[in-house]
N, C-alpha and C. Protein backbone atom coordinates (compact mmCIF):
# COMPACT_ATOMS: atom_id res chain seq x y z
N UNK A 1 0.83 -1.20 0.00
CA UNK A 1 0.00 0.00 0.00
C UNK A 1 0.87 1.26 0.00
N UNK A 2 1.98 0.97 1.10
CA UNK A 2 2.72 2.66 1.35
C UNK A 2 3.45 2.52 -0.39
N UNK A 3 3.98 1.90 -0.84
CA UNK A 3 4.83 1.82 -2.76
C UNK A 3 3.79 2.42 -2.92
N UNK A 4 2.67 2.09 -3.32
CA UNK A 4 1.72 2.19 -4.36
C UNK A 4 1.53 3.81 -4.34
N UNK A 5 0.95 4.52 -2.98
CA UNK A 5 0.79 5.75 -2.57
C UNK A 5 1.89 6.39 -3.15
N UNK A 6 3.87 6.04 -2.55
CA UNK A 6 4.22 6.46 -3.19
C UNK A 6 4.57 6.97 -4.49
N UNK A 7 3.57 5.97 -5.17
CA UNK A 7 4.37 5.80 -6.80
C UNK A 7 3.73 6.78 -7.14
N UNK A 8 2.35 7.22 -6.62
CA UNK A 8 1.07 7.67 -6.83
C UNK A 8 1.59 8.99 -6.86
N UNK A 9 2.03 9.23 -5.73
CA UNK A 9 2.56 10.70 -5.24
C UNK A 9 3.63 11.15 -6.20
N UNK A 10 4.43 10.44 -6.28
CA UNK A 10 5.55 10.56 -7.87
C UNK A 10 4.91 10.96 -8.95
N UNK A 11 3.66 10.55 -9.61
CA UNK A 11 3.13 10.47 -10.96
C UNK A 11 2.74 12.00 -10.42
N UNK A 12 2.04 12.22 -9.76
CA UNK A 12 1.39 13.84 -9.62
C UNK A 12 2.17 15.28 -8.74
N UNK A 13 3.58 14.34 -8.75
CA UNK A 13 4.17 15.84 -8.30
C UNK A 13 4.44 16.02 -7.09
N UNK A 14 3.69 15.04 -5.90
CA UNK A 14 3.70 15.27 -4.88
C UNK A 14 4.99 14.84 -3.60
N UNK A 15 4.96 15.19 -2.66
CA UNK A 15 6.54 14.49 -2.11
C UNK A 15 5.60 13.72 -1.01
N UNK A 16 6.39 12.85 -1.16
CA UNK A 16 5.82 11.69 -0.18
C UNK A 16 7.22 11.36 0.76
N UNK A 17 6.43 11.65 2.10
CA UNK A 17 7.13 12.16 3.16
C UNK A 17 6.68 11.00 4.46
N UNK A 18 7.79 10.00 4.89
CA UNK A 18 7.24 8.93 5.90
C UNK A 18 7.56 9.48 7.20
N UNK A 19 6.80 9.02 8.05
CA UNK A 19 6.72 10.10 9.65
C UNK A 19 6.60 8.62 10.36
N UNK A 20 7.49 8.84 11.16
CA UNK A 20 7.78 7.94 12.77
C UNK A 20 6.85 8.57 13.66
N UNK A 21 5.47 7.92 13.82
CA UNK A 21 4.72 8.60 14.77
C UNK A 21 4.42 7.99 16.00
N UNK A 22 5.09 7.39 17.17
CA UNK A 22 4.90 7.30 18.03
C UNK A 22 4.45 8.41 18.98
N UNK A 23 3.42 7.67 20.04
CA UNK A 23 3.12 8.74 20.92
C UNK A 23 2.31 9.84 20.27
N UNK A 24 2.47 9.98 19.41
CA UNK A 24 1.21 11.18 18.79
C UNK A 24 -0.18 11.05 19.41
N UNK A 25 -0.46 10.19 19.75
CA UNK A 25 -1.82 9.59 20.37
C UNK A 25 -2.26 10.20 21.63
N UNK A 26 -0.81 10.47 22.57
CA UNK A 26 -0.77 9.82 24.24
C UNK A 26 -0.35 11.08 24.39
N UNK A 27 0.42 12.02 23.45
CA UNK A 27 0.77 13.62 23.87
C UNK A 27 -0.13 14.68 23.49
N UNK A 28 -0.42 15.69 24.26
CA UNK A 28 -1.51 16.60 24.31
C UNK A 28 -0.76 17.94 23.38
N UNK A 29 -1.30 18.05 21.91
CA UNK A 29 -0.85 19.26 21.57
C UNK A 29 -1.47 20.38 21.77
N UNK A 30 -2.41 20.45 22.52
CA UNK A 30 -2.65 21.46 23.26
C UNK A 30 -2.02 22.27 24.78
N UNK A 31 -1.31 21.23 25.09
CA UNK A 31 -0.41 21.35 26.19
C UNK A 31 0.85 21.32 25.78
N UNK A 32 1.65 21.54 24.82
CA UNK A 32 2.77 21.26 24.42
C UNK A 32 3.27 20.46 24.73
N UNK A 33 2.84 18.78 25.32
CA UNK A 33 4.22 17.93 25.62
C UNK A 33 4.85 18.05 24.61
N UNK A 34 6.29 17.15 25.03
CA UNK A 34 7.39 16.82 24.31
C UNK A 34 6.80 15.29 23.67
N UNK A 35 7.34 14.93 22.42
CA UNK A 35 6.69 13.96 22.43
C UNK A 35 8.03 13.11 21.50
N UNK A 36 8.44 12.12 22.34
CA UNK A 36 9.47 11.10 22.57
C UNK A 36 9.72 10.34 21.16
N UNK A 37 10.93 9.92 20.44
CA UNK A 37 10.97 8.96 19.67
C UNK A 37 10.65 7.64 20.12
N UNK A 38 10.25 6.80 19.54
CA UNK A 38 10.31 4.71 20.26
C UNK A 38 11.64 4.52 19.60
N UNK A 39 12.48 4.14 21.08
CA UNK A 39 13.03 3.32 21.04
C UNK A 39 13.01 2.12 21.78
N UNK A 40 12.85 0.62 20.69
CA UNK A 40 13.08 -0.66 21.19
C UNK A 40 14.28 -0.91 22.18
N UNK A 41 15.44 -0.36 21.99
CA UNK A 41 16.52 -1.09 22.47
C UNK A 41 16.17 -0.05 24.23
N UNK A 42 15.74 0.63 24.19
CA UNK A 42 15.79 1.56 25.01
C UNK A 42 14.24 2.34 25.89
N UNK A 43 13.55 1.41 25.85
CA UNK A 43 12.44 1.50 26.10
C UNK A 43 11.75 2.73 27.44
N UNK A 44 11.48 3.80 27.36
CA UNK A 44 11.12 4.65 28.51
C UNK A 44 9.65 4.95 29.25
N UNK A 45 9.50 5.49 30.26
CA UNK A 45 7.81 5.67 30.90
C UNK A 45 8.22 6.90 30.67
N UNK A 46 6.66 7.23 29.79
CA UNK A 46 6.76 9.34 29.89
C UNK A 46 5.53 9.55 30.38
N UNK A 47 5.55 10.48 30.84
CA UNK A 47 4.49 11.12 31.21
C UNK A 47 3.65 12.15 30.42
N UNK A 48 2.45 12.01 30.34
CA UNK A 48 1.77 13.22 29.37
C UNK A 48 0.38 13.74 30.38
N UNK A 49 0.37 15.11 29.81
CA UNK A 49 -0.34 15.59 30.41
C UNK A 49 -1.77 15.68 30.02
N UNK A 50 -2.47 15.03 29.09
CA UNK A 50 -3.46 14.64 28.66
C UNK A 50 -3.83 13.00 29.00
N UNK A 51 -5.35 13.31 28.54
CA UNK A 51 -5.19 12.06 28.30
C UNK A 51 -6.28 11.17 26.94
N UNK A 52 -6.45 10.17 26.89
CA UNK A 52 -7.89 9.59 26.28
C UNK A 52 -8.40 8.89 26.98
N UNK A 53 -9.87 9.34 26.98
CA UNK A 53 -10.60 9.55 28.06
C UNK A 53 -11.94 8.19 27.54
N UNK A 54 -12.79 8.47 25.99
CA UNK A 54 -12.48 7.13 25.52
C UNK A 54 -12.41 7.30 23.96
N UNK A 55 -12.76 6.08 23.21
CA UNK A 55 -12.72 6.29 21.87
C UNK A 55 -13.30 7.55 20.99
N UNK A 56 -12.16 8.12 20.45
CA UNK A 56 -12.87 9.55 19.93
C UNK A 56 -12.76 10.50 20.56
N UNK A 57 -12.13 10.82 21.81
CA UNK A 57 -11.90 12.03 23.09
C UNK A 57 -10.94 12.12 23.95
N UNK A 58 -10.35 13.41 23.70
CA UNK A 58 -8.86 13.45 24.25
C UNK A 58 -9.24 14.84 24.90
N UNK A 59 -8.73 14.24 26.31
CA UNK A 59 -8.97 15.23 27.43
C UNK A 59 -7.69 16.44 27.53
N UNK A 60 -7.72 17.40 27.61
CA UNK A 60 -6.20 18.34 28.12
C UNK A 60 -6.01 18.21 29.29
N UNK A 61 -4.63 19.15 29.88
CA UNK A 61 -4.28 19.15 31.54
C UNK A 61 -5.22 19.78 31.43
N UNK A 62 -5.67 21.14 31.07
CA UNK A 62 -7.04 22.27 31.93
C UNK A 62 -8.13 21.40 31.56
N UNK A 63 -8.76 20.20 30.96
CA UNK A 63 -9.79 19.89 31.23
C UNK A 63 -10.48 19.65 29.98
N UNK A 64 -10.00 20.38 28.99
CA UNK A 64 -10.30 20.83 27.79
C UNK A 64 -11.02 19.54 26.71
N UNK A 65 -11.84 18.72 26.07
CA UNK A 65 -12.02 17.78 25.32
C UNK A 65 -11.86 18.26 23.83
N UNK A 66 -11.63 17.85 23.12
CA UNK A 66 -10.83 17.72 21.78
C UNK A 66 -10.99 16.17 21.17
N UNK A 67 -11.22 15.99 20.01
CA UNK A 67 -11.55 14.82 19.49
C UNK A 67 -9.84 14.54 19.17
N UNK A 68 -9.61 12.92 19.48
CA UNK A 68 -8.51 12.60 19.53
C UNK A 68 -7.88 12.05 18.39
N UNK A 69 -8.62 12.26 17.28
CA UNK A 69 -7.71 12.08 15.79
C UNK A 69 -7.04 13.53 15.40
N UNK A 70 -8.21 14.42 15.88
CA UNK A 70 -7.21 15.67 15.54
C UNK A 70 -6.28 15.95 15.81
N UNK A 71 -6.09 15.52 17.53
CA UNK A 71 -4.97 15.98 18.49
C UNK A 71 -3.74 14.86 18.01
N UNK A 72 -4.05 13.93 17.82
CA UNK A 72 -2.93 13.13 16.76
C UNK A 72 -2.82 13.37 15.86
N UNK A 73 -3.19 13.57 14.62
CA UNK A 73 -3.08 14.20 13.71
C UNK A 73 -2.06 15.53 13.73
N UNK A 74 -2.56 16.60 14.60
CA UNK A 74 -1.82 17.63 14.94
C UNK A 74 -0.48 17.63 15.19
N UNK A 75 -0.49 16.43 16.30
CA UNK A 75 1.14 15.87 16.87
C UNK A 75 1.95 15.13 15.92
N UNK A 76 1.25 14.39 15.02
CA UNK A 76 1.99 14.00 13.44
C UNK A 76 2.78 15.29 12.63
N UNK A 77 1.85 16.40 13.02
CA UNK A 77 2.31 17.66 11.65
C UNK A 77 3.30 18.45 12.64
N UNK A 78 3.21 18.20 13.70
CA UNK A 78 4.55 19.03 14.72
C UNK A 78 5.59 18.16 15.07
N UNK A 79 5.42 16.89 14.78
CA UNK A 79 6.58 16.12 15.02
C UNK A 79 7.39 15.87 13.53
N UNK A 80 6.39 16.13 12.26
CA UNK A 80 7.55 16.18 11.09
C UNK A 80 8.32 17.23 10.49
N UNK A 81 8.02 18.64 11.16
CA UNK A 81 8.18 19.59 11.16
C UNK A 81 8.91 19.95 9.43
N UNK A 82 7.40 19.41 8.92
CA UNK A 82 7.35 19.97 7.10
C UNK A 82 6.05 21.41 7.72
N UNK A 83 5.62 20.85 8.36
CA UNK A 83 4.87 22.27 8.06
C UNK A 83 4.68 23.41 9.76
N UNK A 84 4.63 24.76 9.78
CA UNK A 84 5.05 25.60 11.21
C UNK A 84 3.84 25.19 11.68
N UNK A 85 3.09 24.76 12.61
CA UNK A 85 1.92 24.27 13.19
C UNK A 85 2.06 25.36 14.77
N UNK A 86 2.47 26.24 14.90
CA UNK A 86 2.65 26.92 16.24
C UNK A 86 1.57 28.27 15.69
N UNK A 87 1.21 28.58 14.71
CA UNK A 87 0.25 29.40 14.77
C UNK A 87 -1.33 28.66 15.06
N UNK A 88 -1.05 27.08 14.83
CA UNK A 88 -2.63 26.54 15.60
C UNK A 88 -2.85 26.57 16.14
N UNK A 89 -1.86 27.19 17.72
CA UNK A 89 -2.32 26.91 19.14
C UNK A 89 -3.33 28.39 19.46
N UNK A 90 -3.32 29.31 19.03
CA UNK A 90 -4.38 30.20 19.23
C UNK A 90 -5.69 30.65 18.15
N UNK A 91 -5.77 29.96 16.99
CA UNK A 91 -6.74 29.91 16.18
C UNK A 91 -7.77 29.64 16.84
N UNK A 92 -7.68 28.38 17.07
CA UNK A 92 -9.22 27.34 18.05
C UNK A 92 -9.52 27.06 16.90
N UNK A 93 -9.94 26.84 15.83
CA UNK A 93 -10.09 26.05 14.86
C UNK A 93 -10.14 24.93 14.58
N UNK A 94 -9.17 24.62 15.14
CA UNK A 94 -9.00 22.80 15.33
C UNK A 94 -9.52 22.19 16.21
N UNK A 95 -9.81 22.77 16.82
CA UNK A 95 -10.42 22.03 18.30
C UNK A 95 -11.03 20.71 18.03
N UNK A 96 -12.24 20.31 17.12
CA UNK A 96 -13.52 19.97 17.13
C UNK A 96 -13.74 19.97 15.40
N UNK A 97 -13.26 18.79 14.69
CA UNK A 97 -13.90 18.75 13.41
C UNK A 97 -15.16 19.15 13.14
N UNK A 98 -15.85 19.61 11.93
CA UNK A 98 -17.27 20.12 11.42
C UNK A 98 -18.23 18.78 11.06
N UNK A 99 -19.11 18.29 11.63
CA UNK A 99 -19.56 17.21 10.13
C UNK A 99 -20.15 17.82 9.46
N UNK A 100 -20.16 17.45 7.99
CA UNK A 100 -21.02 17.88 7.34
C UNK A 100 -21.68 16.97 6.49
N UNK A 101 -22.51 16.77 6.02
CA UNK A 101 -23.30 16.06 5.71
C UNK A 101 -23.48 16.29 3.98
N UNK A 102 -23.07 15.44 3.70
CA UNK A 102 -23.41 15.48 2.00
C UNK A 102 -24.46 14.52 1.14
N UNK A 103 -25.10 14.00 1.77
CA UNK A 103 -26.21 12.98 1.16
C UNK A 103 -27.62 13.18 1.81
């Protein structure tokens, strides 16, 4: 699947860019943790100041709920640092995807 995408991304121009995302899940980018490489040989306990609270909801330290694909998602685009993601922390924009309904 990841070839294929890439080849995909080749034919149209695009750069296809692979991201080590550990922990993106378990760190609160609303709280700025730090958020750790995995290492096997070297295995560590971190602490984060969020949490998931359950499927679909990620709590902050102040309390805050945030749907927890975004907040991973988010921590994916600040941990590959292709794109400046420090002007999201005061938008609020992200908070809370839109649904919208198309059918």
């Amino acid at each position: 699947l990841r070839s294929k995408l890439e080849y995909l991304c080749r034919l149209n121009g695009i750069i296809f860019v692979k991201q080590e995302e550990s922990y993106t899940s378990k760190s609160s980018f609303w709280d700025q943790d730090d958020i750790p490489a995995y290492n096997a040989d070297n295995p560590g306990e971190y602490q984060f100041s969020g949490k998931r609270v359950h499927r679909g909801q990620y709590k902050t330290a102040s309390g805050k709920a945030i749907n927890a694909d975004v907040n991973g998602a988010l921590n994916i685009m600040l941990k590959s640092s292709v794109v400046d993601v420090s002007i999201l922390y005061g938008r609020g924009e992200v908070d809370t995807p839109v649904r919208i309904r198309i059918a």
